[in-house]
Protein backbone atom coordinates (compact mmCIF):
# COMPACT_ATOMS: atom_id res chain seq x y z
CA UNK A 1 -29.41 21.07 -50.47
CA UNK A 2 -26.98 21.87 -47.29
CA UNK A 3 -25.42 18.98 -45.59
CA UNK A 4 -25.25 19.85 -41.95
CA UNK A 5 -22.47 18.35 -39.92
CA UNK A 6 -22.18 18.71 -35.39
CA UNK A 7 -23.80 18.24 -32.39
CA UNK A 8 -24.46 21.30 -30.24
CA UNK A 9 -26.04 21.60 -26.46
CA UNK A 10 -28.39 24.34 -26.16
CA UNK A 11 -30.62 26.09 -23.54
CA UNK A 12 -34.28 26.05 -24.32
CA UNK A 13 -37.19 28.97 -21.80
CA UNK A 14 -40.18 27.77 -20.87
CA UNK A 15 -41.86 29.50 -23.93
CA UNK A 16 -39.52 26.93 -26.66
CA UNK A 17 -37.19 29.16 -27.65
CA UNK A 18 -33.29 28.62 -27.96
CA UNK A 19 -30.29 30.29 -29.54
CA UNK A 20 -29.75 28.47 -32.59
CA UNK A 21 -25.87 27.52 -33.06
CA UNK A 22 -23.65 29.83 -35.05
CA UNK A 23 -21.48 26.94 -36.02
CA UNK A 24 -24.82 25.37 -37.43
CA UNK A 25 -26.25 28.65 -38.70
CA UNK A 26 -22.46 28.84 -40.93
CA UNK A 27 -23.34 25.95 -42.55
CA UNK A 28 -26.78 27.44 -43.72
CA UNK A 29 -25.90 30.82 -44.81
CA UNK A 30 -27.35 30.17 -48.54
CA UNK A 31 -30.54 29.45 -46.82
CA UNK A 32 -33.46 32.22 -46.24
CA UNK A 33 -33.25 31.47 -42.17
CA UNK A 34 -36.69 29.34 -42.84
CA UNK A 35 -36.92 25.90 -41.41
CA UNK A 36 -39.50 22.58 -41.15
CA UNK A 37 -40.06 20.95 -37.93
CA UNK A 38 -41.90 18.03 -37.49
CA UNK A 39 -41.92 15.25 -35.55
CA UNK A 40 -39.19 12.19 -36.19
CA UNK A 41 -40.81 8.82 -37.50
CA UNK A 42 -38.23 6.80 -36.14
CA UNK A 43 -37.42 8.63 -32.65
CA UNK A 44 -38.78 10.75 -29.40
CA UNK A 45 -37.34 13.91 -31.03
CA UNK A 46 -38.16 16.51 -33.46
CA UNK A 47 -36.26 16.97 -36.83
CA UNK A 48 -35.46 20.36 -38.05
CA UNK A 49 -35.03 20.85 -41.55
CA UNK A 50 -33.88 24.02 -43.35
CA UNK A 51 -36.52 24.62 -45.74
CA UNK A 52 -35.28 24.29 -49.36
CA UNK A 53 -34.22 20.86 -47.77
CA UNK A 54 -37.42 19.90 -46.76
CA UNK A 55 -38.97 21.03 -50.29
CA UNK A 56 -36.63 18.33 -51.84
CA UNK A 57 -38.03 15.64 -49.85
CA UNK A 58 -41.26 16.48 -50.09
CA UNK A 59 -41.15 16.55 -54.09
CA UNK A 60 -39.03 13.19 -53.74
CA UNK A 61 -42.04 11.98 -51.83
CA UNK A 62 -44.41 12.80 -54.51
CA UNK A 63 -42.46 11.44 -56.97
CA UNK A 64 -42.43 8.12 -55.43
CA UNK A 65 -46.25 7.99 -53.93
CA UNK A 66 -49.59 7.55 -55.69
CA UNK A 67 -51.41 10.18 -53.46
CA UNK A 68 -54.36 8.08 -54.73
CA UNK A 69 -53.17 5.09 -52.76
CA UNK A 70 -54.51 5.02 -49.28
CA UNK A 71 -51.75 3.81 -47.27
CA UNK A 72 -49.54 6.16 -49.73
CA UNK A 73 -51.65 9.31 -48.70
CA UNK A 74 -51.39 8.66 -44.70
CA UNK A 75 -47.41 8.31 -45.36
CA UNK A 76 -47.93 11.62 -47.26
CA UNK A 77 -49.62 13.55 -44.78
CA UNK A 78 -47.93 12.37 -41.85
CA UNK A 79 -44.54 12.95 -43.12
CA UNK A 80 -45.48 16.77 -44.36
CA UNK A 81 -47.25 17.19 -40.91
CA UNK A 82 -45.23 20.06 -39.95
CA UNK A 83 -44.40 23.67 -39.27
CA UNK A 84 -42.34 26.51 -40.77
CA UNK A 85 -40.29 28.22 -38.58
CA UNK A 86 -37.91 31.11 -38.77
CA UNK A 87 -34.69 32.76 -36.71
CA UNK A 88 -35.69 35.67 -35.27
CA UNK A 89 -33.61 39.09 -35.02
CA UNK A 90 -31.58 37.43 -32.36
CA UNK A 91 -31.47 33.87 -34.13
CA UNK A 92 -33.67 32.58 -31.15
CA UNK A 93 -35.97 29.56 -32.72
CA UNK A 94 -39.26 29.04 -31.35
CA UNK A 95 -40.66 25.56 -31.42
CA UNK A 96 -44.08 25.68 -32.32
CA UNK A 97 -46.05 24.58 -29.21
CA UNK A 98 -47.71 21.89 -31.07
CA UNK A 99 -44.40 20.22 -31.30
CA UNK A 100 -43.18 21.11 -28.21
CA UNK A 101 -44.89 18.48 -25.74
CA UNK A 102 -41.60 16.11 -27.87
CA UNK A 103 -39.36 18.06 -25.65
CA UNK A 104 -41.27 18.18 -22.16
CA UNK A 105 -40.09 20.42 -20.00
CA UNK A 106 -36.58 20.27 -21.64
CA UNK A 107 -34.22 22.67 -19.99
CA UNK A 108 -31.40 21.76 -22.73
CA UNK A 109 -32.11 20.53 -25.70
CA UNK A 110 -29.38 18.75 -28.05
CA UNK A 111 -29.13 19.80 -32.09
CA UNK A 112 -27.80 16.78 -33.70
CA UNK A 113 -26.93 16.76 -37.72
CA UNK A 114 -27.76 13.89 -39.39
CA UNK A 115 -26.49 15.04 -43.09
CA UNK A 116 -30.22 16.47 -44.67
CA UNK A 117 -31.39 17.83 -41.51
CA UNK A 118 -31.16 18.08 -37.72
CA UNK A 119 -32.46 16.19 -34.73
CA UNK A 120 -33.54 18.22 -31.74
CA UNK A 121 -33.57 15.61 -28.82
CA UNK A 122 -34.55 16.65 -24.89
CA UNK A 123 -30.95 16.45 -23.37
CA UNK A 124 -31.71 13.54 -20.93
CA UNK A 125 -33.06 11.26 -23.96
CA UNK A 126 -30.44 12.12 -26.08
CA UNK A 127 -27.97 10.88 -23.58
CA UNK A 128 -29.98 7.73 -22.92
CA UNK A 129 -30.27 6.49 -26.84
CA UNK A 130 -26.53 7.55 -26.92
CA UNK A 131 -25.67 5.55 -24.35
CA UNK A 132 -27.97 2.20 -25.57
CA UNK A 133 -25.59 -0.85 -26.74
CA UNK A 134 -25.43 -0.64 -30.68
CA UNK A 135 -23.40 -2.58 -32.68
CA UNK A 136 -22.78 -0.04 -35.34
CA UNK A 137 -20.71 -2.27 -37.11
CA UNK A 138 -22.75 -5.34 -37.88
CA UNK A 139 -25.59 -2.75 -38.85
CA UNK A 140 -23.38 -0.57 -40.94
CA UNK A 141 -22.27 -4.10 -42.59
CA UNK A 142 -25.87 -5.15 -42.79
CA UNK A 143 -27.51 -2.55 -44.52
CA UNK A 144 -23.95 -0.85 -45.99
CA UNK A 145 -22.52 -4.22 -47.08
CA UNK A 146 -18.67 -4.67 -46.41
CA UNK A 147 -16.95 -5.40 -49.79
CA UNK A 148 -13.86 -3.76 -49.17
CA UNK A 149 -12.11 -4.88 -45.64
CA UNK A 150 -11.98 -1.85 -43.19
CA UNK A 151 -8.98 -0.28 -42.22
CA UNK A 152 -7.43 -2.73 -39.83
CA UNK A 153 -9.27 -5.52 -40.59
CA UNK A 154 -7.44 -9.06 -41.61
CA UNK A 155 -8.53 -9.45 -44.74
């Protein structure tokens, strides 16, 4: 499974296509150039993850449902609810137009890692949620825990 690490700006036509990063693209070169998209549970973007990637969570999934469980099979299908995609000669990306009404009429689009896969954000939404007040450090202690002081910290 790749870990993907940056944030990169792109340009996106009024068809959904976009250059996809080279310094992203380096970190994937053991992939086949095949990715998932689907749409983020949790935010107004899309999440693009390279494929093997996407096969790992999907078995993890299985692993942990009973597909025979209602509310298990609508978490199921909604989180496999998504397309394969694949760089083209140029390693242009077309989002499928199904997920494309995410973006509007996104000009630029923002690619940001988030360790198993990638966040495509419209530029102007990514900039608002990035500029939201967050406390990252009470959450990071809430959910992280903070046995060991921090560097810096008066212990």
């Amino acid at each position: 499974m790749a870990l993907i690490i940056g944030t990169e700006y792109c340009k996106i036509d009024s068809n959904g296509r976009f250059k996809f990063p080279i310094a992203l693209k380096r970190q994937l070169e053991t992939e086949d150039g095949r990715f998932v998209v689907r749409q983020s549970v949790n935010a107004n973007c899309l999440e693009l993850w390279p494929y093997s990637s996407f096969q790992a969570e999907v078995e993890e999934l299985q692993r942990k449902l009973n597909l025979y469980n209602i509310e298990d099979n609508k978490i199921m299908r909604q989180l496999t609810r998504a397309n394969v995609v694949e760089l083209d000669s140029s390693d242009r990306m077309l989002v499928p137009p199904e997920r494309k009404s995410v973006l509007g009429e996104a000009k630029e689009i923002v690619l940001q890692s988030t360790g198993r896969c990638m966040e495509i954000w419209e530029r102007s939404a990514y900039d608002r949620m990035n500029n939201e007040a967050v406390d990252l450090a009470s959450i990071v202690d809430k959910r992280l825990g903070n046995e060991v002081p921090l560097a810096g910290d008066a212990g």
